[in-house]
Protein backbone atom coordinates (compact mmCIF):
# COMPACT_ATOMS: atom_id res chain seq x y z
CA UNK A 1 -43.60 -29.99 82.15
CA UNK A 2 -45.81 -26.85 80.68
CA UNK A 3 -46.66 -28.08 77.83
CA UNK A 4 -49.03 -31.13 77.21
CA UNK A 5 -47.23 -33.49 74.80
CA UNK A 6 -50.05 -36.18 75.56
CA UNK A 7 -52.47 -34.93 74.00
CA UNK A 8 -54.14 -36.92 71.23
CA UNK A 9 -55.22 -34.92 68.12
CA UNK A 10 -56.86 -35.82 65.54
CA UNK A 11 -55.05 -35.41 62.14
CA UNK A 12 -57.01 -37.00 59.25
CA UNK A 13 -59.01 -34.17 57.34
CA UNK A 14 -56.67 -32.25 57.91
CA UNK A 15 -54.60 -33.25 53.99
CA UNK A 16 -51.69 -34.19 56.59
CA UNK A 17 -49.18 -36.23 54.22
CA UNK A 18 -48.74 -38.15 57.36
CA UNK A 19 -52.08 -39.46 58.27
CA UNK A 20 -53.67 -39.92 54.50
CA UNK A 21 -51.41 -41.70 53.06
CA UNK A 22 -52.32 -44.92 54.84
CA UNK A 23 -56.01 -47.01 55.72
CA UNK A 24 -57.33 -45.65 58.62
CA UNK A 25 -56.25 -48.43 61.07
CA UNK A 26 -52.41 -48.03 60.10
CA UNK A 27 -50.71 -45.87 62.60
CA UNK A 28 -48.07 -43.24 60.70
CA UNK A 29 -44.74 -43.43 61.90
CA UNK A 30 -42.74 -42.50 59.19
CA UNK A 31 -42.14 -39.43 57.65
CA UNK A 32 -41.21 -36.78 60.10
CA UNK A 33 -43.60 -34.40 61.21
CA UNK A 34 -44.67 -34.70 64.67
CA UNK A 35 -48.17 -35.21 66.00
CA UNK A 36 -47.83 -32.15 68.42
CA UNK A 37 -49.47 -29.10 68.33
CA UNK A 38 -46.71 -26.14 67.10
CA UNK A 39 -46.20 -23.85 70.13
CA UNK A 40 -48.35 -21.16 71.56
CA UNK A 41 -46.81 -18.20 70.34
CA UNK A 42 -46.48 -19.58 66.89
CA UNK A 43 -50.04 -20.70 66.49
CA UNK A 44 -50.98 -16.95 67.95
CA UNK A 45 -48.53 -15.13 65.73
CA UNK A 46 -50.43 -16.99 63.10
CA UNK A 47 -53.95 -16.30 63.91
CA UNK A 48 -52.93 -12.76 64.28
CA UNK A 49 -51.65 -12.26 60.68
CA UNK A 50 -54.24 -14.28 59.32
CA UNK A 51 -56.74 -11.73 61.14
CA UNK A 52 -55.14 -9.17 59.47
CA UNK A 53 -56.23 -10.31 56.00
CA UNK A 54 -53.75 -9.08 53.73
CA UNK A 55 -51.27 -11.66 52.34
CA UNK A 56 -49.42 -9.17 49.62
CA UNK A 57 -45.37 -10.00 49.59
CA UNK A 58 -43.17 -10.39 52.08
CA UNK A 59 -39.72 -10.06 52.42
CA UNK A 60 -37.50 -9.72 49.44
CA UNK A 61 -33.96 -11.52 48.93
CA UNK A 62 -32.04 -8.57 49.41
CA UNK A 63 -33.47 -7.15 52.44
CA UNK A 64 -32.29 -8.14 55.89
CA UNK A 65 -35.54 -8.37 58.27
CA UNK A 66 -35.89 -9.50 62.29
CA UNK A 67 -35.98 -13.33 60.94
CA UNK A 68 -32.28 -12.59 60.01
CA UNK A 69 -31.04 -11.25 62.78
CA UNK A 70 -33.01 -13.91 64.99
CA UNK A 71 -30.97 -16.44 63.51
CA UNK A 72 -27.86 -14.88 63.89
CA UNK A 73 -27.92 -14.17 67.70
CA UNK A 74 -28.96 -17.78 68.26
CA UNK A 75 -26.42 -19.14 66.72
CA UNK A 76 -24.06 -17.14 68.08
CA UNK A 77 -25.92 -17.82 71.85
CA UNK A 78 -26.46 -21.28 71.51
CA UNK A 79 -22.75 -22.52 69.21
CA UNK A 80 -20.41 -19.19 69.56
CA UNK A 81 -21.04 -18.62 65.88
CA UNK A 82 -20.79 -15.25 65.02
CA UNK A 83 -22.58 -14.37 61.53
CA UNK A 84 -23.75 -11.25 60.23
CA UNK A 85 -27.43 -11.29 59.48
CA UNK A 86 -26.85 -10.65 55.79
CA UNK A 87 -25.74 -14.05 55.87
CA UNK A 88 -28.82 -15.46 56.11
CA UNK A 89 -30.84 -16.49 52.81
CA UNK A 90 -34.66 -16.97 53.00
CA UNK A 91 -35.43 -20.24 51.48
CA UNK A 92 -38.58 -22.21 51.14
CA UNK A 93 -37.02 -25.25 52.58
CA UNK A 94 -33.91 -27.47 53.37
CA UNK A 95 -34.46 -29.27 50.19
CA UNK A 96 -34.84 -26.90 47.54
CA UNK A 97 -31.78 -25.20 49.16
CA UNK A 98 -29.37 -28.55 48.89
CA UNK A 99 -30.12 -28.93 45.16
CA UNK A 100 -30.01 -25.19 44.51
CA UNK A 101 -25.87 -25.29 46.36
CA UNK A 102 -25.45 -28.61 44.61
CA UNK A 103 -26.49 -27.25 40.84
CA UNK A 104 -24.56 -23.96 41.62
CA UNK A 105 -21.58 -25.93 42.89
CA UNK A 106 -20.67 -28.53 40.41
CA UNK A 107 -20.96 -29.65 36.82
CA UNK A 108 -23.10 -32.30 34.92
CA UNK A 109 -20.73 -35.21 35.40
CA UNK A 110 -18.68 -34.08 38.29
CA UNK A 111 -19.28 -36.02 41.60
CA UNK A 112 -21.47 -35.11 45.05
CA UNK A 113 -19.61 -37.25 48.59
CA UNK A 114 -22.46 -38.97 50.44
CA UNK A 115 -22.60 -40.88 53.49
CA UNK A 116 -24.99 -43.84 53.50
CA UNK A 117 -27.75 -44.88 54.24
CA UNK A 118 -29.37 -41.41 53.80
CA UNK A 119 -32.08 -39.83 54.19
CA UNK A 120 -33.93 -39.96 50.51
CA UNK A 121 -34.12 -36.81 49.01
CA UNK A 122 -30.37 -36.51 49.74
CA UNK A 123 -29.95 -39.30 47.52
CA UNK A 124 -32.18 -38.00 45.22
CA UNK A 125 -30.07 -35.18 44.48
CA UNK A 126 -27.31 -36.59 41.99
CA UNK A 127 -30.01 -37.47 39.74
CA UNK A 128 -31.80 -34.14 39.78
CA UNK A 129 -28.16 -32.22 39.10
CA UNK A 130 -26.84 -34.49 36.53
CA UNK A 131 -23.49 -35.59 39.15
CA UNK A 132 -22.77 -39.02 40.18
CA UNK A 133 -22.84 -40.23 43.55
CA UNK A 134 -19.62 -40.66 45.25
CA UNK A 135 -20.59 -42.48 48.16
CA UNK A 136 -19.26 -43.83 51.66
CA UNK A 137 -20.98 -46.58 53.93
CA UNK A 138 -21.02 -45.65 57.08
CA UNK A 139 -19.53 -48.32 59.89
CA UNK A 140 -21.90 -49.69 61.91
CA UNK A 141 -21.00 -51.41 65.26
CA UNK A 142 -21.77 -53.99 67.20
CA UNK A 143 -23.81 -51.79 69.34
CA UNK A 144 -25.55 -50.85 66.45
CA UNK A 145 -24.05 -47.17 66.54
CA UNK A 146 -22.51 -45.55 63.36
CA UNK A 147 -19.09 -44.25 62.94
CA UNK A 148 -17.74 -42.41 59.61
CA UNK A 149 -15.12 -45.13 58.00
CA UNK A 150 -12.44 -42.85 57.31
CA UNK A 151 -11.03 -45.21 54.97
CA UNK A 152 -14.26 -45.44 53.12
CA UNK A 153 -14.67 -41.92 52.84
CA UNK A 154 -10.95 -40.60 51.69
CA UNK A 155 -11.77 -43.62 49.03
CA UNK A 156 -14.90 -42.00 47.68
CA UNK A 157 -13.19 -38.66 47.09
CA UNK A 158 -12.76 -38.91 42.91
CA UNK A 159 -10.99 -36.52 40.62
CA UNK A 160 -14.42 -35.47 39.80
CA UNK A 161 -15.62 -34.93 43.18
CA UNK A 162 -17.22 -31.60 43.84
CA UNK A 163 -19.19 -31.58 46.95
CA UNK A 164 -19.76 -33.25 49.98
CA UNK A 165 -23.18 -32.95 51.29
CA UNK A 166 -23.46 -33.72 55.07
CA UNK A 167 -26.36 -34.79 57.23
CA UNK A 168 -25.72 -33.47 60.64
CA UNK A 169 -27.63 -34.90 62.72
CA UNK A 170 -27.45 -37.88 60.59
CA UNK A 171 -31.02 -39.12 59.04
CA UNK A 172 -31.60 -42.38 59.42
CA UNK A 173 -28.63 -43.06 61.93
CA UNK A 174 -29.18 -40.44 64.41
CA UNK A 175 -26.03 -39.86 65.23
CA UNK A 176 -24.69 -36.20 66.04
CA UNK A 177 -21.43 -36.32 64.97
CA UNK A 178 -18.73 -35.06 67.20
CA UNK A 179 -16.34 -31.79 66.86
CA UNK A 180 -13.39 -34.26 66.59
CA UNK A 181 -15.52 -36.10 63.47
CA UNK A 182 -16.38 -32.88 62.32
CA UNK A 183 -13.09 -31.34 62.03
CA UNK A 184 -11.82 -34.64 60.53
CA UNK A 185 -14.19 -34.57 57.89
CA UNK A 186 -13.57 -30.36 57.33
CA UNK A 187 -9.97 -31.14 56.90
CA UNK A 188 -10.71 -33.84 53.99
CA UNK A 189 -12.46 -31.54 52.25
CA UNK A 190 -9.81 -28.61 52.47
CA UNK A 191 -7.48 -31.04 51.20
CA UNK A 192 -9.42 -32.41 48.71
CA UNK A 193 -10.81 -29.25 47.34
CA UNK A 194 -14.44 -29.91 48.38
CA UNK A 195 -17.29 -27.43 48.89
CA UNK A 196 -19.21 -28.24 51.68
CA UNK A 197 -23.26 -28.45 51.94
CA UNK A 198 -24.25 -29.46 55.28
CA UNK A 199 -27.96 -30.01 56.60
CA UNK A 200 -27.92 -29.37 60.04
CA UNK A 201 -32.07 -29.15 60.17
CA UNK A 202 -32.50 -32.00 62.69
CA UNK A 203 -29.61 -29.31 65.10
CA UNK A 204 -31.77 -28.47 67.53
CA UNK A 205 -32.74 -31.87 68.54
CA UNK A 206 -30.47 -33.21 70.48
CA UNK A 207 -30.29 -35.23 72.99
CA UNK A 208 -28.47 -35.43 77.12
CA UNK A 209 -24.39 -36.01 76.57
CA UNK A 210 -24.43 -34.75 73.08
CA UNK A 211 -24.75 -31.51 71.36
CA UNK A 212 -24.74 -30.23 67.73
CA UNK A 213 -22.06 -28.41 66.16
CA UNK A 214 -22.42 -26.30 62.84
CA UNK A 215 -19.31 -27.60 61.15
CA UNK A 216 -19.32 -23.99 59.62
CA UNK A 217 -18.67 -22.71 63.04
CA UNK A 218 -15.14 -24.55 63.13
CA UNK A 219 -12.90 -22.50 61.24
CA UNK A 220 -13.25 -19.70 59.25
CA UNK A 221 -11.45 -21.78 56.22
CA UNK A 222 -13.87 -23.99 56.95
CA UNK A 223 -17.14 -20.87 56.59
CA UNK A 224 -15.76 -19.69 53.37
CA UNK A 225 -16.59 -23.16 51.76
CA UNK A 226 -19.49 -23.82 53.62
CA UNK A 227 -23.41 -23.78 52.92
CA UNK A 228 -25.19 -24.63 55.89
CA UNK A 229 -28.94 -25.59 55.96
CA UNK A 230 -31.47 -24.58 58.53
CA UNK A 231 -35.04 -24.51 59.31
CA UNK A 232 -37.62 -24.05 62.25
CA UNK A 233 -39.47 -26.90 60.24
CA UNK A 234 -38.49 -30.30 62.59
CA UNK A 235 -37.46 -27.99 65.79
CA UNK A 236 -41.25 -26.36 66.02
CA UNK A 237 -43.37 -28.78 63.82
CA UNK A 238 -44.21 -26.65 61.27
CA UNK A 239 -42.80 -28.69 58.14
CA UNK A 240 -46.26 -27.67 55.81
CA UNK A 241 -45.43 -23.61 55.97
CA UNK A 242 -42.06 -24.27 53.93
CA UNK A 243 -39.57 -22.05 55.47
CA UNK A 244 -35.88 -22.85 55.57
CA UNK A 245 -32.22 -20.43 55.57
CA UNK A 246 -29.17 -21.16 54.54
CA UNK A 247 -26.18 -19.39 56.18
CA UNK A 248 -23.33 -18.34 53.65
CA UNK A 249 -20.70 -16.46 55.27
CA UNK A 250 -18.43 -16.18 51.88
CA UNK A 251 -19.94 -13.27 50.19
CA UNK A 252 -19.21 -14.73 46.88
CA UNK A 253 -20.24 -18.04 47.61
CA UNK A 254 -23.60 -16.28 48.81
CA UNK A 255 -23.96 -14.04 45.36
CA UNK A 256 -23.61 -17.47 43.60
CA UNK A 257 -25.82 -19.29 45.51
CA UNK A 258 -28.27 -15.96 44.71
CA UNK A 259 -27.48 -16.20 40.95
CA UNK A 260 -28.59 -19.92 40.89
CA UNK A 261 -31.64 -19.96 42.38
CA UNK A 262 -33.28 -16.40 40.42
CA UNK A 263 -36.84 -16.99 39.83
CA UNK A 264 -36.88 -20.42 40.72
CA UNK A 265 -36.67 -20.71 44.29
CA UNK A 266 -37.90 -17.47 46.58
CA UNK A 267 -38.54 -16.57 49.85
CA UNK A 268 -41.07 -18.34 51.69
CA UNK A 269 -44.58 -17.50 52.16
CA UNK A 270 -45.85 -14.73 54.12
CA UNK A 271 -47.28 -17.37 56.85
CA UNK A 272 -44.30 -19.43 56.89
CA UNK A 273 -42.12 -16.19 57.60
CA UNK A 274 -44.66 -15.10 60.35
CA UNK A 275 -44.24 -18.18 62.22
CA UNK A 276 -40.12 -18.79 62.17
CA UNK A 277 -39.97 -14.91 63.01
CA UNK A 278 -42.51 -16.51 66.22
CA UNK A 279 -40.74 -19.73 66.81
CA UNK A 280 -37.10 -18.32 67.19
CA UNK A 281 -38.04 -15.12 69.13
CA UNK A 282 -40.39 -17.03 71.96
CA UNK A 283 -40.35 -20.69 71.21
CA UNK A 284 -37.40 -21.87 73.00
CA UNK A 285 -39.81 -22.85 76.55
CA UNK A 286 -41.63 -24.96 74.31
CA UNK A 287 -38.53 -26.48 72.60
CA UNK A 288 -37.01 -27.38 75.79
CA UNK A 289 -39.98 -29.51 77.15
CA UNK A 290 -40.14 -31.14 73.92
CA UNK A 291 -36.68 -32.17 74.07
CA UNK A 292 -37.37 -33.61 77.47
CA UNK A 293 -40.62 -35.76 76.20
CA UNK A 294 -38.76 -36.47 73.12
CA UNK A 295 -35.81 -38.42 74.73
CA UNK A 296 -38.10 -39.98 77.05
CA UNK A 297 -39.97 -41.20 74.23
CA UNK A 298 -36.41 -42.07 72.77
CA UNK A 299 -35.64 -44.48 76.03
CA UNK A 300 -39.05 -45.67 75.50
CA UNK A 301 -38.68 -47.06 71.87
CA UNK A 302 -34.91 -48.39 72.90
CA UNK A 303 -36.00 -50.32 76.03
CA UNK A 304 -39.30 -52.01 74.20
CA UNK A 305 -37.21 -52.89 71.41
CA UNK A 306 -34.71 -54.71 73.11
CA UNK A 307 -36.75 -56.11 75.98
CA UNK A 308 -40.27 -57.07 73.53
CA UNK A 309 -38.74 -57.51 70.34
CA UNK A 310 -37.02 -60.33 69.29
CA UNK A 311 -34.30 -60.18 66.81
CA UNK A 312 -35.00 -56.49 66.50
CA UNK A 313 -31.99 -54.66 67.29
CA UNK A 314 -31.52 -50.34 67.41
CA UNK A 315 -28.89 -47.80 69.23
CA UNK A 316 -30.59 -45.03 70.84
CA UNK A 317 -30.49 -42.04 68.58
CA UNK A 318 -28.15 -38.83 69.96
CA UNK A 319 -30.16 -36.74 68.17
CA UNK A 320 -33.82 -36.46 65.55
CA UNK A 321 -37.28 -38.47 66.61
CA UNK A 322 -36.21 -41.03 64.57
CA UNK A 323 -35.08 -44.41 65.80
CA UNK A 324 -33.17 -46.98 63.41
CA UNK A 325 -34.78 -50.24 63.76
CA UNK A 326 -31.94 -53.81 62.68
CA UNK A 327 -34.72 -56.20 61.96
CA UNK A 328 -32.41 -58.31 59.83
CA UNK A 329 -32.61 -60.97 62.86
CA UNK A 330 -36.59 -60.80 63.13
CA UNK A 331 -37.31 -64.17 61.54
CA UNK A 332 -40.13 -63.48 58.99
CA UNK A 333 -40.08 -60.19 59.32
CA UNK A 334 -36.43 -59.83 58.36
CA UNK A 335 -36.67 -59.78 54.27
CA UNK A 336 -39.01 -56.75 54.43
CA UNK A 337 -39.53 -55.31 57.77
CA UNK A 338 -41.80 -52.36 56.52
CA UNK A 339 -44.61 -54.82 54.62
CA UNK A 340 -44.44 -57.02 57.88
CA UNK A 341 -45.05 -54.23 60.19
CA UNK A 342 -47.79 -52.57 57.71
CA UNK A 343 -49.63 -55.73 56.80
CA UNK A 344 -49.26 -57.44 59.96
CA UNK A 345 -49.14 -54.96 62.18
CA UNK A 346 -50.66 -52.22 60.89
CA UNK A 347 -48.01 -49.72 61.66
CA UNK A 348 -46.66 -47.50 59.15
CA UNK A 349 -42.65 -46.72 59.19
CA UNK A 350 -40.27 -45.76 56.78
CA UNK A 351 -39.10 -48.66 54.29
CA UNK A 352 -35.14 -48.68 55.07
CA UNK A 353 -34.55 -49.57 51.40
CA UNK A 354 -34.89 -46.27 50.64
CA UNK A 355 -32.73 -44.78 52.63
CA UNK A 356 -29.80 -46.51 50.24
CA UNK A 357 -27.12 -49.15 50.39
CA UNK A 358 -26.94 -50.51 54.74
CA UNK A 359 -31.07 -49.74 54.78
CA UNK A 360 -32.06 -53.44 53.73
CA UNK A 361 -33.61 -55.09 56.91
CA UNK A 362 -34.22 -51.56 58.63
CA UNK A 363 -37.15 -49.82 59.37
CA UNK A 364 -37.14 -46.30 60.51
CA UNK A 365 -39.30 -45.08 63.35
CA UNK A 366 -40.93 -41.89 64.01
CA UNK A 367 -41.32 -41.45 67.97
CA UNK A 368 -42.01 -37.60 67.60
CA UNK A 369 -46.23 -38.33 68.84
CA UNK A 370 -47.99 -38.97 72.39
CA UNK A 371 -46.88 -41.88 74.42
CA UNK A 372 -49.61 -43.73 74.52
CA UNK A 373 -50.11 -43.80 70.53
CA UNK A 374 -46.64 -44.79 70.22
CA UNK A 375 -46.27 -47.43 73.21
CA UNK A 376 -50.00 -48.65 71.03
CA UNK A 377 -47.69 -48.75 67.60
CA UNK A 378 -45.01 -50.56 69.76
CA UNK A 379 -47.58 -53.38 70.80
CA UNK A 380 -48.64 -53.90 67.98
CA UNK A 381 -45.33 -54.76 66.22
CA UNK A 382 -44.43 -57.19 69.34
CA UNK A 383 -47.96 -59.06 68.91
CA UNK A 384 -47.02 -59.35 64.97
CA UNK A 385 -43.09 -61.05 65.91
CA UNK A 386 -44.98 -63.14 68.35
CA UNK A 387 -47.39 -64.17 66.32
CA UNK A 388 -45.04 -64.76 63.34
């Protein structure tokens, strides 16, 4: 492997959200940002513009610059999507872009489709638009793996609902739902009469015998509805420079989704363009060892777990550096999982209660550092079950 994804480096002082927000003996890992360097050319892309000393504007909405037509050519290279460059939108994140589609595509009252648990700010999002949550539990097996319950999620359809909003990869579940799935769930929404809003930011991390597909890039019936969500934030580490696209292939979809976010959300910063321009034109070496050290970090996390954890239970995630930790059978641990594991083992996850309706008794678990830090974390919890 060329790069070193071993390497331990230091984090605190640096106001990482990550490593402040616990005591200095808690190892963070929760929310996901990973503790590896962002590659070479990235980090030298930025150096060089820093150099230069000038930070004026960048790139305005309407112009179409080499980060547009970077995206476009990968996803036609890597998914056989074929999207003109002017159908990228410079955002300053996933997030902002989800609630920006979500205000411009329904009305106070009317209702956003969600499949839970979910990833938090997802959740978060009725409440900021004014729409109720129409929501579907996912089906969870007894291997621990989720599957959409079609049943569940026809049911959650109301006269009301607007939007569905998928997570694809799926945060916390991992899953990377398949092109049958995918075209299942499309075809609901045609049906219905549902916009679509999908965050595909986890996409490039996926793991051997699966593979991500934009559900965009199904049909174009299935474009003209669609907002998809993007960012080189989770694929290249570089979450903290806040640069995200959405790709709208419906030209008035994409003037709406313009209207709706003038003068509140812009472009991203000058740095944060400067680095996805880096990432997507020379970053993909780096990106392919990381998958590699990533899923062997995966295996790690699912053999420990079932071999040195009692009564702790997880699938192994087909996508994301997030594993989905059952703990409901962990004895003591299994009311609250995340106090146990911070007080007693002074590890730091994600609290699964947050993540919705299905999170009580979960933990989720960010694997996305060096192995020896997280086999250390991984101790840790097994001498707090043992000594329980």
């Amino acid at each position: 492997m060329a790069h070193d994804f071993d390497r331990l480096v230091e984090r605190r002082g640096t106001e990482s959200n990550k490593w402040r927000k616990y005591d200095p003996d808690v190892l963070p890992l929760w929310v996901a940002d990973m503790d590896f360097p962002s590659p070479p050319p990235v980090v030298r892309a930025l150096a060089e513009r820093v150099a230069h000393g000038i930070f004026g504007y960048g790139p305005t909405l309407e112009q179409v610059t080499e980060l547009h037509e970077l995206v476009a050519a990968r996803l036609a290279r890597l998914h056989g999507w074929r999207v003109a460059p002017e159908t990228v939108v410079l955002l300053p994140g996933v997030i902002p872009g989800f609630n920006v589609a979500c205000r411009m595509l329904a009305a106070p009252g009317d209702g956003l489709l969600l499949q839970l648990p979910l990833y938090p700010p997802i959740r978060r999002v009725p409440g900021n638009c004014g729409l109720t949550a129409d929501t579907a539990q996912l089906a969870r097996g007894a291997d621990g793996r989720y599957a959409v319950d079609w049943e569940a999620f026809e049911a959650a359809v109301g006269p009301r609902t607007r939007v569905f909003l998928l997570c694809n990869p799926h945060n916390p579940t991992g899953r990377a739902f398949r092109r049958d799935e995918l075209e299942r769930l499309a075809a609901v929404c045609l049906r219905r009469g549902l916009a679509i809003v999908a965050d595909e930011i986890h996409g490039d991390l996926v793991y051997s015998g699966h593979r991500h597909t934009p559900i965009a890039s199904l049909a174009p019936e299935v474009a003209a509805r669609t907002i998809t969500l993007l960012a080189p934030s989770k694929t290249w580490n570089l979450a903290g420079l806040k640069c995200g696209l959405a790709v709208i292939p419906d030209a008035a979809l994409r003037a709406r989704f313009h209207a709706a976010r003038a003068d509140l959300v812009q472009t991203p910063n000058i740095l944060g363009y400067t680095a996805a321009v880096a990432a997507y034109r020379d970053g993909e070496a780096w990106l392919a060892d990381l998958r590699r050290y990533l899923e062997a970090n995966r295996d790690v996390v699912v053999d420990f777990v079932r071999r040195a954890l009692p009564g702790v239970t997880v699938a192994a995630p087909e996508a994301m550096y997030l594993a989905w930790l059952d703990c409901r059978g962990a004895g003591v641990a299994a009311a609250d999982p995340y106090t146990f594991f911070l007080e007693t083992a002074r590890v730091a996850l994600n609290d699964g209660t947050t993540f919705g309706p299905g999170g009580e008794g979960f933990v989720r678990l960010n694997f996305a550092c060096p192995r020896a830090r997280l086999v250390e974390a991984l101790e840790r919890m097994r001498r707090a079950l043992a000594a329980a």
